[in-house]
C-alpha atoms as a PDB file:
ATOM      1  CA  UNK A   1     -51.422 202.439  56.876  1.00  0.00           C
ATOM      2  CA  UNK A   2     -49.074 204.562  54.501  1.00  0.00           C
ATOM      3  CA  UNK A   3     -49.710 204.493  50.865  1.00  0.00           C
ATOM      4  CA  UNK A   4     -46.922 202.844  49.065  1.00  0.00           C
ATOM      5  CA  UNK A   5     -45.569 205.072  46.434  1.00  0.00           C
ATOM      6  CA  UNK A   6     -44.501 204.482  42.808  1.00  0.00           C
ATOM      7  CA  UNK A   7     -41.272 206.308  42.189  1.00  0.00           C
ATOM      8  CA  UNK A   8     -39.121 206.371  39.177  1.00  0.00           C
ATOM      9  CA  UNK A   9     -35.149 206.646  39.659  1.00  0.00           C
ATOM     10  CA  UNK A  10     -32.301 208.276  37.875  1.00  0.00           C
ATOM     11  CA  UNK A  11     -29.723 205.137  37.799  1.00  0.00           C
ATOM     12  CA  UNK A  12     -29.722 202.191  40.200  1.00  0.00           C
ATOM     13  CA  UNK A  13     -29.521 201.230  43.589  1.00  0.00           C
ATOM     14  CA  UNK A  14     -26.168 203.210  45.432  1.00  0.00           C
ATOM     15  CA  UNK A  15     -26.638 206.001  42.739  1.00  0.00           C
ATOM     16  CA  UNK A  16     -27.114 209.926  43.926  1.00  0.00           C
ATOM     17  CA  UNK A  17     -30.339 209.945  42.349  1.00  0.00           C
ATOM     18  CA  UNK A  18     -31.355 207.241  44.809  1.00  0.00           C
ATOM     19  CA  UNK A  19     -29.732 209.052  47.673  1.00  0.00           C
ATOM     20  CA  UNK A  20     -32.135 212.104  46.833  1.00  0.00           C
ATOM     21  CA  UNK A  21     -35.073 209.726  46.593  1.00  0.00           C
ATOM     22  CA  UNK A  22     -34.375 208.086  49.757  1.00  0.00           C
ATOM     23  CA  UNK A  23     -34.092 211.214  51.484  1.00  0.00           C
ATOM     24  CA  UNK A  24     -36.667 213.111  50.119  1.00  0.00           C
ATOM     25  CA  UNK A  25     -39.548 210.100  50.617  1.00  0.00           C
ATOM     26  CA  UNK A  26     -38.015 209.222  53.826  1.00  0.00           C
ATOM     27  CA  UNK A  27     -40.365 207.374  56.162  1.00  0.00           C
ATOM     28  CA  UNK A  28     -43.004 206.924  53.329  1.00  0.00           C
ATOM     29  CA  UNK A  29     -43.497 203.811  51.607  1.00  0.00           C
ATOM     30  CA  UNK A  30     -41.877 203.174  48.351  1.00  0.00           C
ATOM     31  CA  UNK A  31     -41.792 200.976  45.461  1.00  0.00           C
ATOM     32  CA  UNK A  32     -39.156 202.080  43.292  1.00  0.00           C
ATOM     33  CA  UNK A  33     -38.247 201.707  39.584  1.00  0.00           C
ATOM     34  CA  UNK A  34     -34.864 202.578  38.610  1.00  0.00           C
ATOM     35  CA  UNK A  35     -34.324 203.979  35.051  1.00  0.00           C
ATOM     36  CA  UNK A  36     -31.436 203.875  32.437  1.00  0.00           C
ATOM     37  CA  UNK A  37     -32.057 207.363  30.693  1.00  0.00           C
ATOM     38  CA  UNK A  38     -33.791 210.719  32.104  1.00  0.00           C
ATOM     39  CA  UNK A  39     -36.457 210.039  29.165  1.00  0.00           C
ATOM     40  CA  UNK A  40     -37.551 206.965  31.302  1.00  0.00           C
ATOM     41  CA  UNK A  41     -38.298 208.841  34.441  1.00  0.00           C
ATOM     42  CA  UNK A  42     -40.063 211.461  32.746  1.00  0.00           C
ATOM     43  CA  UNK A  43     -42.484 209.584  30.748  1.00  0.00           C
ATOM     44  CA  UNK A  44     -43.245 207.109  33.627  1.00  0.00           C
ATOM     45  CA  UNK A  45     -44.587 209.826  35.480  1.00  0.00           C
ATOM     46  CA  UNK A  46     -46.102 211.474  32.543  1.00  0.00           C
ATOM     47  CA  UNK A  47     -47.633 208.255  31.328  1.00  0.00           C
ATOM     48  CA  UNK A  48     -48.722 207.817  34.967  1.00  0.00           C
ATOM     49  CA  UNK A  49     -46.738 204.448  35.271  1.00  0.00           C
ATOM     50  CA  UNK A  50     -45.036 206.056  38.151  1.00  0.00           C
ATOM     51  CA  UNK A  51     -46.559 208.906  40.854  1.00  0.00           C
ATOM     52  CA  UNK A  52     -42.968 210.545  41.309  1.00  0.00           C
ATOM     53  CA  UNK A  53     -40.089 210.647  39.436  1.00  0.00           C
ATOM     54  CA  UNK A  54     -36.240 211.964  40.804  1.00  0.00           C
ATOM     55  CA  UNK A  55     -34.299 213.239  38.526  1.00  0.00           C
ATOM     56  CA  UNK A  56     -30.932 215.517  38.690  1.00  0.00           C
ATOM     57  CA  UNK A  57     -31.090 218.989  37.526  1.00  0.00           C
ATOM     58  CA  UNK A  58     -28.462 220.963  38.141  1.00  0.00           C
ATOM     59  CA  UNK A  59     -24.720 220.534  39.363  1.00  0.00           C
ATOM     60  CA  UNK A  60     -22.500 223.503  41.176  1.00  0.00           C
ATOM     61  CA  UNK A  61     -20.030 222.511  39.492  1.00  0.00           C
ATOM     62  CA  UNK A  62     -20.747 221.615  36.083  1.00  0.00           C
ATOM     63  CA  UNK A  63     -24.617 223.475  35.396  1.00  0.00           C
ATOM     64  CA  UNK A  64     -27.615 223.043  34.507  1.00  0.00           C
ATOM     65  CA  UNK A  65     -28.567 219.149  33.099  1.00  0.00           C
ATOM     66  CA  UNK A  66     -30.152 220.657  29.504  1.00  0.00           C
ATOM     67  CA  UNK A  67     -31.747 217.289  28.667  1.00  0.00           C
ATOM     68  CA  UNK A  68     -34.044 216.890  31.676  1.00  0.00           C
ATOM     69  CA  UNK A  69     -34.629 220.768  31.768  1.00  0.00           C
ATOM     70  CA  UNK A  70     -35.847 219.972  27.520  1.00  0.00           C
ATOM     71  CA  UNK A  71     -38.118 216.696  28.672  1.00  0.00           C
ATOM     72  CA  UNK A  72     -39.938 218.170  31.567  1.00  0.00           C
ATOM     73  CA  UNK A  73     -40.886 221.028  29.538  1.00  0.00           C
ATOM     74  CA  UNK A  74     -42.248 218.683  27.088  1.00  0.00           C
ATOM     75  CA  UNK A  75     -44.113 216.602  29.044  1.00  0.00           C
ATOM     76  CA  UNK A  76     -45.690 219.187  30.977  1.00  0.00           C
ATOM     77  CA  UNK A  77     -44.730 217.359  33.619  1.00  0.00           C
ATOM     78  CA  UNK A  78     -44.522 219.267  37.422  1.00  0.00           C
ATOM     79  CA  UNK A  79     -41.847 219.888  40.019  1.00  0.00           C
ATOM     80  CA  UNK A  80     -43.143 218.693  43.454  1.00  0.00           C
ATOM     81  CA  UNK A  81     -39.540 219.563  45.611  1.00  0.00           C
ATOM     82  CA  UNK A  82     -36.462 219.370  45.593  1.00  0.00           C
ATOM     83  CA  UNK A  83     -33.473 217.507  47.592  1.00  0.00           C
ATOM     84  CA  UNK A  84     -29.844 218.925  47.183  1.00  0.00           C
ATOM     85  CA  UNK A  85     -27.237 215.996  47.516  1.00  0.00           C
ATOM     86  CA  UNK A  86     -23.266 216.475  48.246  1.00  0.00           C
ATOM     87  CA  UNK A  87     -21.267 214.400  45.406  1.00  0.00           C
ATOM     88  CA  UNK A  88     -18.122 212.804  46.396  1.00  0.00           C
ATOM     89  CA  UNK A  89     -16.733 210.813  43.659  1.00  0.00           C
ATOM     90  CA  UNK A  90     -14.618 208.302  44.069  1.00  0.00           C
ATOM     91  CA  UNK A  91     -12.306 205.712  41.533  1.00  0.00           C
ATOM     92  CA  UNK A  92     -13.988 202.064  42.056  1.00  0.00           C
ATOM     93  CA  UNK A  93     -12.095 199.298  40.856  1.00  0.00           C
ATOM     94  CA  UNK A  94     -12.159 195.290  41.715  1.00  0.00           C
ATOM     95  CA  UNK A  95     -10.741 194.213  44.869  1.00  0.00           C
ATOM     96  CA  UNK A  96      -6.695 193.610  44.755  1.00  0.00           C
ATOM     97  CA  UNK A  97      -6.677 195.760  41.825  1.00  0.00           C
ATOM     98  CA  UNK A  98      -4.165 198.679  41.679  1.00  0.00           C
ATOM     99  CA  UNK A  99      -4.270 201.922  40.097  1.00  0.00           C
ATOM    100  CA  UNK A 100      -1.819 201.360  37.590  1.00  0.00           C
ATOM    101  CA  UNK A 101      -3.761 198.541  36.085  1.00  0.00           C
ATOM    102  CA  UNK A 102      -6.242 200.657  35.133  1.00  0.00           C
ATOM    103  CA  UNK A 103      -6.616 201.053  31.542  1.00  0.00           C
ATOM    104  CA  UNK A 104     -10.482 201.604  31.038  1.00  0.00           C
ATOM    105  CA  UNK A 105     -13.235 203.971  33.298  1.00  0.00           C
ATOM    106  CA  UNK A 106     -16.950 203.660  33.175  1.00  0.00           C
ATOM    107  CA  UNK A 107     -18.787 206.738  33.979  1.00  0.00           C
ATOM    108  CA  UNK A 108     -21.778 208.882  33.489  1.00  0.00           C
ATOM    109  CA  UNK A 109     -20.375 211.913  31.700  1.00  0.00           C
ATOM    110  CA  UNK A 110     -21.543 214.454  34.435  1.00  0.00           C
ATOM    111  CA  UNK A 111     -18.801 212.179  36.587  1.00  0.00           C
ATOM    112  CA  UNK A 112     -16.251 212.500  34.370  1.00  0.00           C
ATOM    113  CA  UNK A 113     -16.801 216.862  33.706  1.00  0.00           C
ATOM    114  CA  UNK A 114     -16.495 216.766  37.460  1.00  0.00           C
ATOM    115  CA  UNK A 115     -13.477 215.103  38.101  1.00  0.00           C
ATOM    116  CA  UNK A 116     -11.534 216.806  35.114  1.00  0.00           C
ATOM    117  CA  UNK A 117      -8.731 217.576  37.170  1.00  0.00           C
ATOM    118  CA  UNK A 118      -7.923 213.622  37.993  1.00  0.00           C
ATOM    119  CA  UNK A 119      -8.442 212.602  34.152  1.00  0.00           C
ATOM    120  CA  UNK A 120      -6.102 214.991  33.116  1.00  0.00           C
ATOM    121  CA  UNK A 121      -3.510 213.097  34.832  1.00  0.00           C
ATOM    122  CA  UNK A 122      -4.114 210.212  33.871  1.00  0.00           C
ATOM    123  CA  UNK A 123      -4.266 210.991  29.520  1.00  0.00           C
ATOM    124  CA  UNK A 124      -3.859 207.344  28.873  1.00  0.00           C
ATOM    125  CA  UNK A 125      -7.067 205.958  31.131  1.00  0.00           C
ATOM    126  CA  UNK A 126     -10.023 205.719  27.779  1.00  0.00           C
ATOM    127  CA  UNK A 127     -12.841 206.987  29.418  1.00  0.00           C
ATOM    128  CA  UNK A 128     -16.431 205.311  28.544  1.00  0.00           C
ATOM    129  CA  UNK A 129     -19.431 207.394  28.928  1.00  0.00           C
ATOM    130  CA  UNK A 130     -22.113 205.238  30.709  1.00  0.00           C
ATOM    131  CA  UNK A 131     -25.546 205.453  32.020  1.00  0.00           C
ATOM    132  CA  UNK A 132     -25.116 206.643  35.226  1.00  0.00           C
ATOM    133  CA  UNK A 133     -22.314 206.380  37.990  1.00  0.00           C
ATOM    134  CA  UNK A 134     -24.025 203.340  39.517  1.00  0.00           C
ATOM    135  CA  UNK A 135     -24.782 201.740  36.150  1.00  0.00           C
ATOM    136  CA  UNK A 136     -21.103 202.048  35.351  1.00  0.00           C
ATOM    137  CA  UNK A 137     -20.240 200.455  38.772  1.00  0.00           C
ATOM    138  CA  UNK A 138     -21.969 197.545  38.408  1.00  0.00           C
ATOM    139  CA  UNK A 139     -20.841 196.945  35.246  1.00  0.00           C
ATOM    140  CA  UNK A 140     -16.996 197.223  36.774  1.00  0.00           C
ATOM    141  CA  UNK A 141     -18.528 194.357  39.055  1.00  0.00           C
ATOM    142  CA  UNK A 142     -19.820 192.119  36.784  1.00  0.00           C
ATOM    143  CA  UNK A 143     -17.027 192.360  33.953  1.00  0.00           C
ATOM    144  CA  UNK A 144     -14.809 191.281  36.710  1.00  0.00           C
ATOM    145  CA  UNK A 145     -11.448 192.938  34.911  1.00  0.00           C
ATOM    146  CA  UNK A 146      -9.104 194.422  36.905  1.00  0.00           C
ATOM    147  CA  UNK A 147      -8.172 197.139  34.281  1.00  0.00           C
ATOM    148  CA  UNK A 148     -11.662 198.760  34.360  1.00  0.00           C
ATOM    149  CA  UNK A 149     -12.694 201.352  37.002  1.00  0.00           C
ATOM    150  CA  UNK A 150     -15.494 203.325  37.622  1.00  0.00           C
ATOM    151  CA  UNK A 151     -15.935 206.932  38.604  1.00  0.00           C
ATOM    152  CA  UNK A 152     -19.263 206.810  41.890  1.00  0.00           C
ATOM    153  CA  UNK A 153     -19.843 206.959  45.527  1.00  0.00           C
ATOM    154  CA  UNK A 154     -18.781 204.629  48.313  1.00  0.00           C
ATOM    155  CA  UNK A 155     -22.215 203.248  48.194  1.00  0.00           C
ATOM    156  CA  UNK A 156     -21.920 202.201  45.028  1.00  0.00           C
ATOM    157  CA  UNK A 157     -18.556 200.411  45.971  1.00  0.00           C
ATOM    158  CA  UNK A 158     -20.347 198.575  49.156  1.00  0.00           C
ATOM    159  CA  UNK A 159     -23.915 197.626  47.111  1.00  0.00           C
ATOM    160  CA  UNK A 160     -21.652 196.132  44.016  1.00  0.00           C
ATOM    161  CA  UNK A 161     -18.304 195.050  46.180  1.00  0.00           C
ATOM    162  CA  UNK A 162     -15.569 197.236  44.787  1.00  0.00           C
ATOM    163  CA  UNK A 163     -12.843 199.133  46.466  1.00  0.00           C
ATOM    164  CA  UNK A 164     -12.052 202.651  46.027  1.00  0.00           C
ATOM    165  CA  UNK A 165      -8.577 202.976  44.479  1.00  0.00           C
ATOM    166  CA  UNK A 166      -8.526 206.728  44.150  1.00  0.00           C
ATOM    167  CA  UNK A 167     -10.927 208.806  47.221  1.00  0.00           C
ATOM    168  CA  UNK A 168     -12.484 212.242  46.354  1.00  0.00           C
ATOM    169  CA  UNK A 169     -11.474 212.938  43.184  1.00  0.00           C
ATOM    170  CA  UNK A 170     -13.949 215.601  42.015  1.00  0.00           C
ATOM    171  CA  UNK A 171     -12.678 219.092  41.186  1.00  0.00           C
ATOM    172  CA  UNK A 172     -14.463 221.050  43.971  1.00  0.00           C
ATOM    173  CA  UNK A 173     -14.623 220.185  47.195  1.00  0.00           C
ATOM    174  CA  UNK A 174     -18.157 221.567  47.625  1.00  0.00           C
ATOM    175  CA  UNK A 175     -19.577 219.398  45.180  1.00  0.00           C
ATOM    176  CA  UNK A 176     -23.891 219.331  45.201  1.00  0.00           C
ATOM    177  CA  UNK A 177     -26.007 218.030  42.327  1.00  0.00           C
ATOM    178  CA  UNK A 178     -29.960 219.125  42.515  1.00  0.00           C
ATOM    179  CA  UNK A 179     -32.511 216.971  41.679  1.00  0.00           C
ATOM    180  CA  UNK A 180     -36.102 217.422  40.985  1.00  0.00           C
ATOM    181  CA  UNK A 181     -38.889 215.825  42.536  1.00  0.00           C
ATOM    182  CA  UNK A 182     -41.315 215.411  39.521  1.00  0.00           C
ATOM    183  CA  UNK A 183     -44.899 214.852  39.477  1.00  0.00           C
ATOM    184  CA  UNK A 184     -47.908 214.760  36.834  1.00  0.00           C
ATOM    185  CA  UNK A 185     -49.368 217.808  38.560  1.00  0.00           C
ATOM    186  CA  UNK A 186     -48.302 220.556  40.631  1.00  0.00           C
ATOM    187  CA  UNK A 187     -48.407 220.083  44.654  1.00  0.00           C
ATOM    188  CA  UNK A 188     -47.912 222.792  46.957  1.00  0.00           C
ATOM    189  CA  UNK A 189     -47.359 222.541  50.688  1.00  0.00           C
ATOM    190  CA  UNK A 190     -47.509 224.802  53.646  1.00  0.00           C
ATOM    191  CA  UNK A 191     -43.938 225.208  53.218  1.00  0.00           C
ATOM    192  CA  UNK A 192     -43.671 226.090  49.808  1.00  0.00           C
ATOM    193  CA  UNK A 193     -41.481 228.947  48.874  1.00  0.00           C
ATOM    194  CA  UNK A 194     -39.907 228.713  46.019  1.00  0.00           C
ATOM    195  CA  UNK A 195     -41.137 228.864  42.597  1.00  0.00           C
ATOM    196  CA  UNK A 196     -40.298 227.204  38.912  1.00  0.00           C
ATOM    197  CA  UNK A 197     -41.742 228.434  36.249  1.00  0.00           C
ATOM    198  CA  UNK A 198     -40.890 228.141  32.042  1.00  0.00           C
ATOM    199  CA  UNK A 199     -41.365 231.245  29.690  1.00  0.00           C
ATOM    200  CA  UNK A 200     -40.603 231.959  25.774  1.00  0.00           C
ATOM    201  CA  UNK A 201     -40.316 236.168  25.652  1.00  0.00           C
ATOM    202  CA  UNK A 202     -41.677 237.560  21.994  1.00  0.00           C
ATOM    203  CA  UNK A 203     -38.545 238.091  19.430  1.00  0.00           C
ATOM    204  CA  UNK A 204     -38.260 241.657  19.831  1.00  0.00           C
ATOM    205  CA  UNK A 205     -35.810 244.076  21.181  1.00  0.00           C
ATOM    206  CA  UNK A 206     -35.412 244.506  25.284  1.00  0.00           C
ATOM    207  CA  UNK A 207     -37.940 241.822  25.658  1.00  0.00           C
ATOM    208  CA  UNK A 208     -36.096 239.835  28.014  1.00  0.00           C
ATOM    209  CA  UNK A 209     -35.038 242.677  29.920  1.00  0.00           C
ATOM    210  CA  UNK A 210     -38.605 243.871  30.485  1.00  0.00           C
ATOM    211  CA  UNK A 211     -39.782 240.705  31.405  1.00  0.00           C
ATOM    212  CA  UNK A 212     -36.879 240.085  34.097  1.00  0.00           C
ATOM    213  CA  UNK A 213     -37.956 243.909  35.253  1.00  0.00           C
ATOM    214  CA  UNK A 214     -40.903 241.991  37.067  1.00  0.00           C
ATOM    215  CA  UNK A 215     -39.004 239.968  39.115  1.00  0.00           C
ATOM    216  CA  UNK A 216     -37.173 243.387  40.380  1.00  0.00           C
ATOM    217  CA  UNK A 217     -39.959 245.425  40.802  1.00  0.00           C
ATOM    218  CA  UNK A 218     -42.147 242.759  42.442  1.00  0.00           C
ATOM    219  CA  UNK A 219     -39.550 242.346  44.810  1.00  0.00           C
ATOM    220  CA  UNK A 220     -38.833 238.615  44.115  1.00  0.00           C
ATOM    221  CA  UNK A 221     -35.282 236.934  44.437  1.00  0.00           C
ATOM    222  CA  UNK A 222     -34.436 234.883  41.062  1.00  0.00           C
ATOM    223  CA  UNK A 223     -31.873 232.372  42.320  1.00  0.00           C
ATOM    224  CA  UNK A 224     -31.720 230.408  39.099  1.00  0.00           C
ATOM    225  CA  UNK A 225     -31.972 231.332  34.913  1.00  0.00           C
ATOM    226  CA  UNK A 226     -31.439 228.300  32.220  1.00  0.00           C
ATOM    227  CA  UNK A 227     -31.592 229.055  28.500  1.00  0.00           C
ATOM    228  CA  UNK A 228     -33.130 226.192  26.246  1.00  0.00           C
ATOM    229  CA  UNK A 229     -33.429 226.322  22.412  1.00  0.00           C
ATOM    230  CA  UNK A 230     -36.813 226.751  20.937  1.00  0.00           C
ATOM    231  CA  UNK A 231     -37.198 223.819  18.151  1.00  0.00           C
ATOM    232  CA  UNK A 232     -38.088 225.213  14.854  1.00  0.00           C
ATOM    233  CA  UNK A 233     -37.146 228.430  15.649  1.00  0.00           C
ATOM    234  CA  UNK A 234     -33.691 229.697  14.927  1.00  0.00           C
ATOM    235  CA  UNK A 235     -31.818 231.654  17.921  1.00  0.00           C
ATOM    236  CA  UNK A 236     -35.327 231.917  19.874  1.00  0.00           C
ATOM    237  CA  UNK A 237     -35.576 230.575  23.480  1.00  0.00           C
ATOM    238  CA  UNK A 238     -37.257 229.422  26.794  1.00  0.00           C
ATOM    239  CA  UNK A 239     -36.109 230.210  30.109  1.00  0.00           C
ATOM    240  CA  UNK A 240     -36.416 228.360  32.978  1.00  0.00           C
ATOM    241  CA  UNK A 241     -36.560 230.290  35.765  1.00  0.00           C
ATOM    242  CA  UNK A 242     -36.381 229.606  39.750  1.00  0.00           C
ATOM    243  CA  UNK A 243     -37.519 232.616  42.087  1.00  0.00           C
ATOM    244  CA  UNK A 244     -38.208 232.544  45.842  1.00  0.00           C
ATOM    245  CA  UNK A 245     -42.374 233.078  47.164  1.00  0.00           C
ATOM    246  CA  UNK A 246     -45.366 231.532  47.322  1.00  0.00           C
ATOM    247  CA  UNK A 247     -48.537 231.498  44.783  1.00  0.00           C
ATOM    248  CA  UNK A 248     -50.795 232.315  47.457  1.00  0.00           C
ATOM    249  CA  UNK A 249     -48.885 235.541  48.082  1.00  0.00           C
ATOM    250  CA  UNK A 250     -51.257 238.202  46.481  1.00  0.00           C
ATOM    251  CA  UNK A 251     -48.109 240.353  45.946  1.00  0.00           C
ATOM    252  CA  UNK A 252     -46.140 237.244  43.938  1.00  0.00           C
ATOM    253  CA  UNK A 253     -49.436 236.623  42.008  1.00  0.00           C
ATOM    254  CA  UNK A 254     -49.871 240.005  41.203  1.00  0.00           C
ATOM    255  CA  UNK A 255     -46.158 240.161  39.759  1.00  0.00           C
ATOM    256  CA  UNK A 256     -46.959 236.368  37.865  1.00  0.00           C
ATOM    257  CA  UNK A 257     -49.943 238.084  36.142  1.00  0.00           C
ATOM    258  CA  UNK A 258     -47.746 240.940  35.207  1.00  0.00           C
ATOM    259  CA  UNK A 259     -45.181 238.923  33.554  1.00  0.00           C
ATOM    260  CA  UNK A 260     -47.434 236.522  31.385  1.00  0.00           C
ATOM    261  CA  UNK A 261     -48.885 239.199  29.928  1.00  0.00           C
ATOM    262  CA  UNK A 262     -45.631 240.083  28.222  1.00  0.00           C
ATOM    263  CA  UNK A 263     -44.557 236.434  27.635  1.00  0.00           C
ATOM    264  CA  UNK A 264     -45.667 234.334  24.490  1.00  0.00           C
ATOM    265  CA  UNK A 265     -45.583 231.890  26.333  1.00  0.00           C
ATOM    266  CA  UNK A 266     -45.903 231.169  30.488  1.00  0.00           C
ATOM    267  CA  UNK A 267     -46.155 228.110  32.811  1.00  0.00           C
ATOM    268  CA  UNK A 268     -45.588 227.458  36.340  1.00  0.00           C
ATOM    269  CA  UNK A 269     -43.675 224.683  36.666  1.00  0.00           C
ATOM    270  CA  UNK A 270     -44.619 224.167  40.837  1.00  0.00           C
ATOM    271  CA  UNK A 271     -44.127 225.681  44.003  1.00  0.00           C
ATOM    272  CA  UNK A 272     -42.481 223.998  46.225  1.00  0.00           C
ATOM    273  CA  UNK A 273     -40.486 223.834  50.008  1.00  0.00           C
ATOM    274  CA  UNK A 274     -36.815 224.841  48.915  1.00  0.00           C
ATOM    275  CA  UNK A 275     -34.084 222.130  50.187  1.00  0.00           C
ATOM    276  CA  UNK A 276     -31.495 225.342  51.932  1.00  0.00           C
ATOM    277  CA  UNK A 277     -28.830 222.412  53.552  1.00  0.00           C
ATOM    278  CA  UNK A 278     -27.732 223.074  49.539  1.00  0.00           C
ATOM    279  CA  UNK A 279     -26.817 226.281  50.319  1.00  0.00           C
ATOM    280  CA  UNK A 280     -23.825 225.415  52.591  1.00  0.00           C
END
């Protein structure tokens, strides 16, 4: 019998976070909690209320999500895999409503920086941040006013009965948000091959370039580099950094040791199976 798993969701029900969840668990057994704010998946898992948590990461459009790259770094929290998921936004709004009754649009902000191109013609439309796409859906549904719209996907529209008044309106066409399969410790599978891992270089000069030397002269691919503040101290940072290889690789460990010896501070994040159907 399959264990049922505790998993903590970005958004609701119809949302892309779920759409990553679903896919990523699929065939296992889940009992899912679906959160407000990125804080809430975090410290579920953290607080071990939760064995997995989903939560986006990055967009190809828009960047890197700071806040959840900030709260798994704090937690200590793992990344257990990843699942890439195409975003197709869409304007929902009440059935028999029309686009030029639109006054008001519910959104998570990330939906809104990704559909920039459609606000911009429509400057009177007030747009509302919101929770999350979903969230902002089923608030469109309950509110029940045909002025108010909400920027999600078509799943959205058929879990909280609204009609798409507007299809496709992101910016770019090839449209994929990230999202992070967290966990309270690191897991790493036979198909593991890429690598997270957090660092904070000493304040002096080249450091950074020294330190990314390793990468080069190890022979490992860094596909990803995300600059975070460093609280309490001014103009100092961490980098999150995503490069392609396996721990077990005495090569790749032999580089890892190289580089934490010149970091003031190092952690592996995880080691995990790379999702590549976000490569096309």
């Amino acid at each position: 019998m399959n264990e049922t798993l505790a998993v903590a969701c970005f958004g609701q029900p119809g949302s892309y976070s779920d759409q990553a969840m679903q896919s990523w668990f699929a065939g296992r057994a889940l009992s899912a909690s679906y959160c407000d704010h990125f804080e809430d998946v975090v410290s579920a898992v953290a607080e071990g209320r939760a064995r997995y948590g989903v939560v986006p990461i990055e967009n190809s459009s828009t960047g890197g999500i700071t806040e959840v790259y900030d709260l798994i770094r704090r937690s200590r929290c793992a990344v257990a895999g990843e699942k890439c998921i195409p975003i197709e936004h869409h304007l929902l709004g009440l059935p028999g409503a029309k686009l030029e009754d639109i006054r008001r649009v519910y959104s998570h902000p990330q939906g809104f920086a990704q559909s920039r191109d459609f606000f911009s013609a429509h400057p009177s439309w007030e747009k509302i941040p919101y929770f999350s796409t979903s969230k902002s859906a089923e608030k469109v549904a309950e509110d029940g006013d045909p002025a108010e719209a909400a920027v999600a996907g078509r799943l959205a529209a058929e879990l909280y009965g609204l009609t798409v008044l507007a299809p496709s309106i992101q910016t770019s066409r090839a449209n994929f948000t990230r999202f992070f399969i967290i966990a309270p410790h690191m897991e790493t599978g036979p198909d593991a091959d890429k690598i997270t891992l957090v660092i904070a270089v000493r304040h002096e000069p080249g450091a950074l370039y020294h330190v990314l030397g390793y990468f080069f002269y190890g022979g490992m691919n860094m596909t990803h580099l995300e600059s975070r503040p460093m609280e309490g101290h001014p103009f100092e940072y961490y980098f999150h950094i995503d490069v392609m290889g396996r721990l077990d690789n005495p090569s790749n460990a032999h580089t890892l040791e190289g580089l934490a010896s010149m970091c003031a501070d190092f952690r592996i994040l995880g080691n995990y199976a790379s999702d590549k159907g976000g490569r096309s």
